[in-house]
N, C-alpha and C. Protein backbone atom coordinates (compact mmCIF):
# COMPACT_ATOMS: atom_id res chain seq x y z
N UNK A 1 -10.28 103.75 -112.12
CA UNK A 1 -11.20 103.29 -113.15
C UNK A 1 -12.54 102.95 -112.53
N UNK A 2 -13.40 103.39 -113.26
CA UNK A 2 -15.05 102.97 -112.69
C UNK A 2 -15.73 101.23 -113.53
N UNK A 3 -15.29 100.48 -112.97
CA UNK A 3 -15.36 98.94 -113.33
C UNK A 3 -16.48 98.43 -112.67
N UNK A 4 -17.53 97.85 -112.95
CA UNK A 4 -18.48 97.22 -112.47
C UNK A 4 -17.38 95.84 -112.27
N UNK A 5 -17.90 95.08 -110.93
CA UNK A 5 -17.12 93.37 -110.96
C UNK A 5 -17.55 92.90 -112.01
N UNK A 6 -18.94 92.61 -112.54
CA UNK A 6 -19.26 91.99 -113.53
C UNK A 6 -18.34 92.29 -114.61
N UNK A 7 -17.51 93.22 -114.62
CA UNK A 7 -16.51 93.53 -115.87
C UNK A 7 -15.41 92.97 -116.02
N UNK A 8 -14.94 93.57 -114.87
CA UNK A 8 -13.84 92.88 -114.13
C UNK A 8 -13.57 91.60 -114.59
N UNK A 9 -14.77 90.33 -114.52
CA UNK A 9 -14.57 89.18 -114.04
C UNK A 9 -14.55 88.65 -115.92
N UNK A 10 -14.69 89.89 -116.69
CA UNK A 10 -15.05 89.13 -117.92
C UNK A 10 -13.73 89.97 -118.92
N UNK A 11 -13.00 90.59 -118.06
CA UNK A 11 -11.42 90.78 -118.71
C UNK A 11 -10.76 90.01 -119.12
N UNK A 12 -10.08 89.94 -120.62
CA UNK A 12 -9.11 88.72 -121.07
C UNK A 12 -7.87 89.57 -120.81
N UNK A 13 -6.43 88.86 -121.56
CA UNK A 13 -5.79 89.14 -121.91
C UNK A 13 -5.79 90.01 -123.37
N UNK A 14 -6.45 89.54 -123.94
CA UNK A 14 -6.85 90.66 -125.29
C UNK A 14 -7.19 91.92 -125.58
N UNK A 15 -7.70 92.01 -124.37
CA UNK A 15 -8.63 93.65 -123.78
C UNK A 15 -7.34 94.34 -123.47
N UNK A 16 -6.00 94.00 -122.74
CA UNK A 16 -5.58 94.91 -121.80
C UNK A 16 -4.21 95.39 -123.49
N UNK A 17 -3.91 96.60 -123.85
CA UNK A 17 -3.05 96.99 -124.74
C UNK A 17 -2.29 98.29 -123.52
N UNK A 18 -1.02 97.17 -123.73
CA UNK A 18 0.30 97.81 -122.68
C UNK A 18 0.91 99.10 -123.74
N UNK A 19 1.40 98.59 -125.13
CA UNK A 19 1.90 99.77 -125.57
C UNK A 19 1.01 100.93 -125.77
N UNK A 20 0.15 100.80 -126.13
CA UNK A 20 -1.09 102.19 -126.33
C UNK A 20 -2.09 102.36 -125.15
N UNK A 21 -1.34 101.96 -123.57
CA UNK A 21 -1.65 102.38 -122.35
C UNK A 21 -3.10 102.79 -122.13
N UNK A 22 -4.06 101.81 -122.71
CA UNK A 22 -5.29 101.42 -122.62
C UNK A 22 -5.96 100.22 -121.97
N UNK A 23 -6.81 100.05 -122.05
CA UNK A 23 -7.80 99.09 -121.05
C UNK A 23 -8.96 98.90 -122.17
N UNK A 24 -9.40 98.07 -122.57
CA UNK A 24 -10.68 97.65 -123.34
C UNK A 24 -11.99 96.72 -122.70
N UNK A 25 -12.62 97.65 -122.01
CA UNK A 25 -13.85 96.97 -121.58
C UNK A 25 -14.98 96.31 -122.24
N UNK A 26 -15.53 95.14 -121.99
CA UNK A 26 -17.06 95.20 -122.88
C UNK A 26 -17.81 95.33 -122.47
N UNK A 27 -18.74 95.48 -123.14
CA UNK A 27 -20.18 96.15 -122.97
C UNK A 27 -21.00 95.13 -122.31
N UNK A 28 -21.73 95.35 -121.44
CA UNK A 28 -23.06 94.28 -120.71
C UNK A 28 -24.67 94.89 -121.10
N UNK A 29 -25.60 94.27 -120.70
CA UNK A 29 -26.87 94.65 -120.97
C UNK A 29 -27.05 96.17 -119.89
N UNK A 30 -26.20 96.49 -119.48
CA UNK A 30 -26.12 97.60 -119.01
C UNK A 30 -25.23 98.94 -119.13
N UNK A 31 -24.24 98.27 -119.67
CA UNK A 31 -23.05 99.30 -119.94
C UNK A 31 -22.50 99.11 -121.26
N UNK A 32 -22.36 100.49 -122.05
CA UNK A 32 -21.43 100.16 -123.12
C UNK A 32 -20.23 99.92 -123.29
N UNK A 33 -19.61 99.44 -124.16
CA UNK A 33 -17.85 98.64 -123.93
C UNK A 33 -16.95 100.42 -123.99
N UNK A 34 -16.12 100.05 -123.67
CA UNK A 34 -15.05 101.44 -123.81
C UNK A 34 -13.73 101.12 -123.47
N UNK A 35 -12.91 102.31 -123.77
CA UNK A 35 -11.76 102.26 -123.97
C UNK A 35 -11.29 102.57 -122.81
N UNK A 36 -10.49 102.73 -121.64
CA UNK A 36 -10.28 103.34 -120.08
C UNK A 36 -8.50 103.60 -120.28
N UNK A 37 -8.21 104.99 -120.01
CA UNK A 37 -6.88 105.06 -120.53
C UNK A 37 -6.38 104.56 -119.34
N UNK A 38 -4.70 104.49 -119.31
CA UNK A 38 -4.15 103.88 -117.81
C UNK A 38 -3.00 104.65 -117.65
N UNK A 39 -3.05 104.87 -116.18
CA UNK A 39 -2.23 105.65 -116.00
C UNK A 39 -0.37 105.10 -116.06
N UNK A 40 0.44 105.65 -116.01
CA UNK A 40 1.54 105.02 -116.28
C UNK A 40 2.06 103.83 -115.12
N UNK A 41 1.63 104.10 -113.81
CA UNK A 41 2.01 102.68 -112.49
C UNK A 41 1.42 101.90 -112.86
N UNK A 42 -0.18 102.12 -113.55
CA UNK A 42 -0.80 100.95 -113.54
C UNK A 42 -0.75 99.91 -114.69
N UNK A 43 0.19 100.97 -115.83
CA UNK A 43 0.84 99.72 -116.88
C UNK A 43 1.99 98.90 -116.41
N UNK A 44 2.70 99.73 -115.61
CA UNK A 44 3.68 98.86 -114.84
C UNK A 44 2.88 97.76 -113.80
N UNK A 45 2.19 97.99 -113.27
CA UNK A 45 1.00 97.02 -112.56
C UNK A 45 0.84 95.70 -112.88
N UNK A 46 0.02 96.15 -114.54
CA UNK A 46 -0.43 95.01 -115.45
C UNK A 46 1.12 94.55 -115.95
N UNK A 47 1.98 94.94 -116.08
CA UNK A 47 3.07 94.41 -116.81
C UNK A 47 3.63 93.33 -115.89
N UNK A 48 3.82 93.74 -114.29
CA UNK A 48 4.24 92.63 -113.48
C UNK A 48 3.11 91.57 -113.36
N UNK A 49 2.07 92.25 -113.06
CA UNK A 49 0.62 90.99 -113.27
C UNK A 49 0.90 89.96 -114.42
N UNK A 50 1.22 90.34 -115.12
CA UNK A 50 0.72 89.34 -116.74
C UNK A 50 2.12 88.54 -116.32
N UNK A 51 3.19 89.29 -116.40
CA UNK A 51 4.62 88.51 -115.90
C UNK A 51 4.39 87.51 -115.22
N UNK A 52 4.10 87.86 -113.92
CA UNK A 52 4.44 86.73 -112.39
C UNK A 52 3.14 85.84 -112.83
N UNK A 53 2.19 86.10 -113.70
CA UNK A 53 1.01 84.84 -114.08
C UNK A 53 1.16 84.04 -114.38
N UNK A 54 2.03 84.56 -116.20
CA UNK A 54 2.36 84.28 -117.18
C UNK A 54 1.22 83.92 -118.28
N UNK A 55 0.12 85.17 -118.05
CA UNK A 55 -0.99 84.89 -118.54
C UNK A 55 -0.78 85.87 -120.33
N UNK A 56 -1.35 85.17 -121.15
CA UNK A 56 -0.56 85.02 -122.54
C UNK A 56 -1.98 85.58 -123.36
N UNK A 57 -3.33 84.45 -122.69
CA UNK A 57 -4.66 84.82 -123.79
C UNK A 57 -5.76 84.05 -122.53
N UNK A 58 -6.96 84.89 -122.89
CA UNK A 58 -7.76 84.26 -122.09
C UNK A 58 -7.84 85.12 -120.62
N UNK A 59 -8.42 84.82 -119.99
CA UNK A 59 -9.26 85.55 -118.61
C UNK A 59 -8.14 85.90 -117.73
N UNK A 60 -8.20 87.13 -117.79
CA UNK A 60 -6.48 88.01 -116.59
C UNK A 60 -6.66 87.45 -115.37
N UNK A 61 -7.99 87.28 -114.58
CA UNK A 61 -7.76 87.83 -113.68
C UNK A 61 -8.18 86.41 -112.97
N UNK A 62 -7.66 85.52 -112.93
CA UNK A 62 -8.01 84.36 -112.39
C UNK A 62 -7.04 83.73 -111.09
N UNK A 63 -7.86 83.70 -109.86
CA UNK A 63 -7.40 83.28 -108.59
C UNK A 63 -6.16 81.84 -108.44
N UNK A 64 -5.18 82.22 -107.91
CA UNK A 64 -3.72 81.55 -108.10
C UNK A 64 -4.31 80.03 -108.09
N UNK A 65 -3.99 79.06 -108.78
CA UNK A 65 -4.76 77.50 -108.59
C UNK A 65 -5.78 77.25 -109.46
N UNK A 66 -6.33 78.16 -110.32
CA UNK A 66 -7.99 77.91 -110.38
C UNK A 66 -7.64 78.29 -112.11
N UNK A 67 -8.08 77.14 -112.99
CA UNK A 67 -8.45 77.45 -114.26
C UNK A 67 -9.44 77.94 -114.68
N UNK A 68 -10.62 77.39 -114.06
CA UNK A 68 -11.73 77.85 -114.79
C UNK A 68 -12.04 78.33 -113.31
N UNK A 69 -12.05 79.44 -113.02
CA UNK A 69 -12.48 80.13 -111.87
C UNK A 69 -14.19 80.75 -112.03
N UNK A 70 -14.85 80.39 -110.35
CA UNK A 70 -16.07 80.97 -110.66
C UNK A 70 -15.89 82.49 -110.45
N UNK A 71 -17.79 83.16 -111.19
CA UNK A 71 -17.48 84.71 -110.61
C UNK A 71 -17.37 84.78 -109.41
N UNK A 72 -18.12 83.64 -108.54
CA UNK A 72 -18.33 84.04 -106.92
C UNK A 72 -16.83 84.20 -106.18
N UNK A 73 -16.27 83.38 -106.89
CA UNK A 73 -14.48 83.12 -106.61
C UNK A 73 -13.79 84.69 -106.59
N UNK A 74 -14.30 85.28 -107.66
CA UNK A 74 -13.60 86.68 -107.47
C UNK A 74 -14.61 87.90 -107.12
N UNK A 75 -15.99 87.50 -106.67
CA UNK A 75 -16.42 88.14 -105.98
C UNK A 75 -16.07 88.55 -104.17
N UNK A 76 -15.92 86.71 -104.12
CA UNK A 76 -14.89 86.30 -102.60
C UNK A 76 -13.58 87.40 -102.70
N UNK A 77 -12.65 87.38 -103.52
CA UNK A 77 -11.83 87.90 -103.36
C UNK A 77 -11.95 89.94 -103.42
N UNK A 78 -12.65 89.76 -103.85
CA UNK A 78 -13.18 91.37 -103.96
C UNK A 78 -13.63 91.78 -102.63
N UNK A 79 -14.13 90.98 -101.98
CA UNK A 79 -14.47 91.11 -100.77
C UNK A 79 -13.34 91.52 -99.59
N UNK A 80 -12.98 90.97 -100.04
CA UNK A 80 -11.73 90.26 -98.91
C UNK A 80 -11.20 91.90 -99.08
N UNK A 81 -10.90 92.44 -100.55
CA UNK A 81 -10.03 93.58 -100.44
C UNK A 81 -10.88 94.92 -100.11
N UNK A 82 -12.40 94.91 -100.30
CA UNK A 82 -13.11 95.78 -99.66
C UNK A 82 -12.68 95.88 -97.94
N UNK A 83 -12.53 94.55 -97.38
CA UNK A 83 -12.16 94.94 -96.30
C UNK A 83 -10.60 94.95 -95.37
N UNK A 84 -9.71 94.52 -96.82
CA UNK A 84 -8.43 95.37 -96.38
C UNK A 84 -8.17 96.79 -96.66
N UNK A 85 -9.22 97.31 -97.34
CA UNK A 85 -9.43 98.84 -97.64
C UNK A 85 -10.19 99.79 -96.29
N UNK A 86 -10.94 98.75 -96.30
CA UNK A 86 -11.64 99.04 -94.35
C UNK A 86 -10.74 99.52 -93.44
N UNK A 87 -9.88 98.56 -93.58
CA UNK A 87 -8.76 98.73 -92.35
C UNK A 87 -8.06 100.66 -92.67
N UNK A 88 -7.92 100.25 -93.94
CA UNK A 88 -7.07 101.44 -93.67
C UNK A 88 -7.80 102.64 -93.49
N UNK A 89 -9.11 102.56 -94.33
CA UNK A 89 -10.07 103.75 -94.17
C UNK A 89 -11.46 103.26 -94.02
N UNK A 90 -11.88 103.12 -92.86
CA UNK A 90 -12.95 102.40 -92.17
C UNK A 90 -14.81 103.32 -92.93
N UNK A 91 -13.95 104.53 -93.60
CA UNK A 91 -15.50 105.21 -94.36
C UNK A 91 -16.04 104.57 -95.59
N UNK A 92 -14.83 103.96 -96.49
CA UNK A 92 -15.46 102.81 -97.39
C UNK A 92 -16.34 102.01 -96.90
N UNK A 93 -17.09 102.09 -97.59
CA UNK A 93 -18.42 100.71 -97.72
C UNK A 93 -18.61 99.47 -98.62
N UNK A 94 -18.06 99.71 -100.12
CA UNK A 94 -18.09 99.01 -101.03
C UNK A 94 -17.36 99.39 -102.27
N UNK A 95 -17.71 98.18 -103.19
CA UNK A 95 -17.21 98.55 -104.08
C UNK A 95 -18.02 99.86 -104.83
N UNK A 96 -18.97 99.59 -104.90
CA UNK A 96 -20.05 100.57 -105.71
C UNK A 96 -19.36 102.11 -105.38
N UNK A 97 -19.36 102.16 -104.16
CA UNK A 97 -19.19 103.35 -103.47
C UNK A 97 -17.41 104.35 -104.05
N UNK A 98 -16.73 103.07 -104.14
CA UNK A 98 -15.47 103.48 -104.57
C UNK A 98 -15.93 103.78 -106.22
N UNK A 99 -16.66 103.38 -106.93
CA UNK A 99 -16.99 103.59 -108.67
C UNK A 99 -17.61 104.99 -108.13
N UNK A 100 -18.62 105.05 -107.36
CA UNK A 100 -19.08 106.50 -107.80
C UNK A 100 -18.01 107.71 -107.22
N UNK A 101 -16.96 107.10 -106.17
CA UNK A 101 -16.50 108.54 -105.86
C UNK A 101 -15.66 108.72 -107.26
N UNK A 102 -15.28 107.73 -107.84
CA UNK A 102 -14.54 107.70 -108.93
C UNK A 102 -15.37 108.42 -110.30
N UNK A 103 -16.77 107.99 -110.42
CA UNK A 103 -17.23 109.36 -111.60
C UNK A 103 -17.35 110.66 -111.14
N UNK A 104 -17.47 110.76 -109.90
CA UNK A 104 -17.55 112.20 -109.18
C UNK A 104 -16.63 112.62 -109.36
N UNK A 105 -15.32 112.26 -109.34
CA UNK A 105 -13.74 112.68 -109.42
C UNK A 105 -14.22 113.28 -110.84
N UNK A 106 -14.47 112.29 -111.91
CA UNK A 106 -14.32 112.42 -113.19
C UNK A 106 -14.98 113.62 -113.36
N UNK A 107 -16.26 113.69 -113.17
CA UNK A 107 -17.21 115.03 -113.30
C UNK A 107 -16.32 116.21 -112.98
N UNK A 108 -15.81 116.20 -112.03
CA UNK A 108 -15.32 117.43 -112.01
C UNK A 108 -13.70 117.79 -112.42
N UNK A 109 -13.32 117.33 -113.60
CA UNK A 109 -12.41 116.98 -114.47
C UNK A 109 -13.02 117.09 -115.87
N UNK A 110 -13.61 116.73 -116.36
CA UNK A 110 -13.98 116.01 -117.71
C UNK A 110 -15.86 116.49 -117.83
N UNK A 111 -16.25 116.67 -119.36
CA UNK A 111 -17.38 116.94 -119.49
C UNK A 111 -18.31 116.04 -119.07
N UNK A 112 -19.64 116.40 -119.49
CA UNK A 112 -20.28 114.77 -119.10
C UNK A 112 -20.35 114.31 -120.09
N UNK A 113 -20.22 114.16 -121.22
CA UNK A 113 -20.16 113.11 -122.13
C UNK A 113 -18.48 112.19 -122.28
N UNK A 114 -17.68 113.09 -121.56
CA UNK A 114 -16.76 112.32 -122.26
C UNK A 114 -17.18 111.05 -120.40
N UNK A 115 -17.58 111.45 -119.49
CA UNK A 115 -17.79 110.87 -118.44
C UNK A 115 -18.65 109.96 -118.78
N UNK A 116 -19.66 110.09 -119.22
CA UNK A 116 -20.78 108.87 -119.90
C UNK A 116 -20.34 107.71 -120.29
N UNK A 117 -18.92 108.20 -121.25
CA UNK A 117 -17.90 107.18 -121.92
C UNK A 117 -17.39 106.06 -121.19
N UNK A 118 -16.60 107.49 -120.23
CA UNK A 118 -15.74 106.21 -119.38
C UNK A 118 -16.30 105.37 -118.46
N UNK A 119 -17.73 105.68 -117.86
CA UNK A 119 -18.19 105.08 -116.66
C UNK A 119 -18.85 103.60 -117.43
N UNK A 120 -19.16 103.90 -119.24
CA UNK A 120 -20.05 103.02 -119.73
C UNK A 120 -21.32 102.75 -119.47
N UNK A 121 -22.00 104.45 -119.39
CA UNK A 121 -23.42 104.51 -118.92
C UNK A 121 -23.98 104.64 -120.66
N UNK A 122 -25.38 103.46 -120.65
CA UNK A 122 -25.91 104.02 -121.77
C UNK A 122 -26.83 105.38 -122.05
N UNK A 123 -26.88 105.85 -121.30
CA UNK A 123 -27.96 107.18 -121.30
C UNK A 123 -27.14 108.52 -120.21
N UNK A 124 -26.99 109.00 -120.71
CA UNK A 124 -26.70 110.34 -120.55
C UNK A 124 -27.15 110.85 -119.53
N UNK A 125 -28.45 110.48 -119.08
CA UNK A 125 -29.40 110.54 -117.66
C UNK A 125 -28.57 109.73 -116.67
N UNK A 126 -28.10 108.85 -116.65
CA UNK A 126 -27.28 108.42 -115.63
C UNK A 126 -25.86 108.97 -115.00
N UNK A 127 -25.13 109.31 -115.88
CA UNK A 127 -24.44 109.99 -115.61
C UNK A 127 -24.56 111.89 -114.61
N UNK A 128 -25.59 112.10 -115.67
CA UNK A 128 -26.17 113.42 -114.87
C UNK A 128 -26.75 113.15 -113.18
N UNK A 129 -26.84 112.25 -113.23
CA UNK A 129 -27.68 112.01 -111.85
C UNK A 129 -26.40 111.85 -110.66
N UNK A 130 -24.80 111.36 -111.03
CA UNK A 130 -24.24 112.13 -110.58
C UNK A 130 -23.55 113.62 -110.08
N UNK A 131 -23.93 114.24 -111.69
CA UNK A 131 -23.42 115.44 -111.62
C UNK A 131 -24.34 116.20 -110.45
N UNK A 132 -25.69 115.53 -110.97
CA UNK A 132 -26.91 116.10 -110.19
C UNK A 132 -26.58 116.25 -108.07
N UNK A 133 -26.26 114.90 -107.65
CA UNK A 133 -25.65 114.74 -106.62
C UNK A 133 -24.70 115.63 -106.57
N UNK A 134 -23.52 115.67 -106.96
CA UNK A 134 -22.23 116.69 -106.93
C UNK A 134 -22.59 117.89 -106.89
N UNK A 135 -23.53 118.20 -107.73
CA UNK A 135 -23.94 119.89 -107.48
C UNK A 135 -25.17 120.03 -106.16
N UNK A 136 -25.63 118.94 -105.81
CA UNK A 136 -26.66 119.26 -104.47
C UNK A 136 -25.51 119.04 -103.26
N UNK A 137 -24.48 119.13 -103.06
CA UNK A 137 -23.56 118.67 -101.94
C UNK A 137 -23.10 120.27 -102.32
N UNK A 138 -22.59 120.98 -103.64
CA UNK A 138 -22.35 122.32 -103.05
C UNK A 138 -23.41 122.91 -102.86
N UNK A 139 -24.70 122.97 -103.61
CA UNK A 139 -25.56 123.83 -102.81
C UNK A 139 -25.86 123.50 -101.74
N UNK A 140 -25.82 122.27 -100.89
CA UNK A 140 -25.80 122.53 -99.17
C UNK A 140 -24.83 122.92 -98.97
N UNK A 141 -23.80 122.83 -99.16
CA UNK A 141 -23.03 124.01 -98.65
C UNK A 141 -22.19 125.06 -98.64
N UNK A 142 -23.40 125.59 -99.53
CA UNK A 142 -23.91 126.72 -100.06
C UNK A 142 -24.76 127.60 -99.02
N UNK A 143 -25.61 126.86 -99.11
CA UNK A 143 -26.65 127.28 -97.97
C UNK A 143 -26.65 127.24 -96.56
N UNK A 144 -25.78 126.66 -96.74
CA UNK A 144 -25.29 126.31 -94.73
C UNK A 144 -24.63 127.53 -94.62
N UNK A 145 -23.44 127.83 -95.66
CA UNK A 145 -22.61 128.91 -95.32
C UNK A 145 -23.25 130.59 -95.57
N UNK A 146 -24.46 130.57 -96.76
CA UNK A 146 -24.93 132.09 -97.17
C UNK A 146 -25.79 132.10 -95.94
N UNK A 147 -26.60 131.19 -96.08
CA UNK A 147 -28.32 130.99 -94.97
C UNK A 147 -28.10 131.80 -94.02
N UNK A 148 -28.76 133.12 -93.18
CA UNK A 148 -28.93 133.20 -92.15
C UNK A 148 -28.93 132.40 -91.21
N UNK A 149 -29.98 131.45 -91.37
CA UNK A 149 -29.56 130.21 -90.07
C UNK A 149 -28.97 128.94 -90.20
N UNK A 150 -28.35 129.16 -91.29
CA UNK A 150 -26.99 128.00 -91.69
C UNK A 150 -25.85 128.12 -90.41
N UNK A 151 -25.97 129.11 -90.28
CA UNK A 151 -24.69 129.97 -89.83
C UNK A 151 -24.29 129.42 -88.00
């Protein structure tokens, strides 16, 4: 899923629908709200999540101890897993970085509008500016491989 933290951190229990294996995001002054389908582990995921919480209504994703948790609280923790992701694959950089390989995936799967959707870009120009990237990575190498002095 392509999740800004700021999204993340503003997930209830209300948003997440287990039987119709969806995700309900909202919208920010930057992104429009959408629907994010889920794949079948990751309803099993959320199903043990909500279980071992016992979270019923109100904010999913809140750090073990902490009622009213800050964002920085699960920014801290976001952190922490950026760099147990390090460990295993030291080419990650961030989170950002994991969202865009994730619309890039999408792009080349899915049109760009239905991609617009899921990433929750308001303009259509944003989205393209991946596609835009994705298609300048084959034409280099493109050109590395036709080019006379690619070669």
């Amino acid at each position: 899923m392509a999740i800004w933290s700021e999204e993340i951190s503003r997930l209830e229990a209300a948003h997440i629908h287990l039987g119709e294996g969806k995700l309900f995001i909202k919208g920010t002054t930057y992104s429009n709200e959408r629907w994010l389908p889920l794949q079948a582990h990751q309803v099993v995921e959320w199903q043990q999540y909500l279980a071992s919480h016992r979270v019923r209504e109100g904010q999913l994703l809140v750090p073990t101890g902490r009622i009213n948790a800050s964002p920085r609280s699960l920014h801290n923790r976001m952190k922490h897993m950026i760099v147990q992701l390090q460990k295993l694959n030291p080419r990650i950089i961030n989170a950002n970085q994991i969202r865009n390989s994730v619309i890039t995936f999408w792009l080349q799967r899915y049109n760009l509008r239905q991609v617009q959707y899921m990433a929750g870009h308001k303009y259509v120009s944003s989205t393209e500016q991946y596609y835009q990237a994705l298609n300048g990575d084959d034409l280099q190498g493109d050109l590395q491989k036709h080019h006379p002095m690619g070669r």
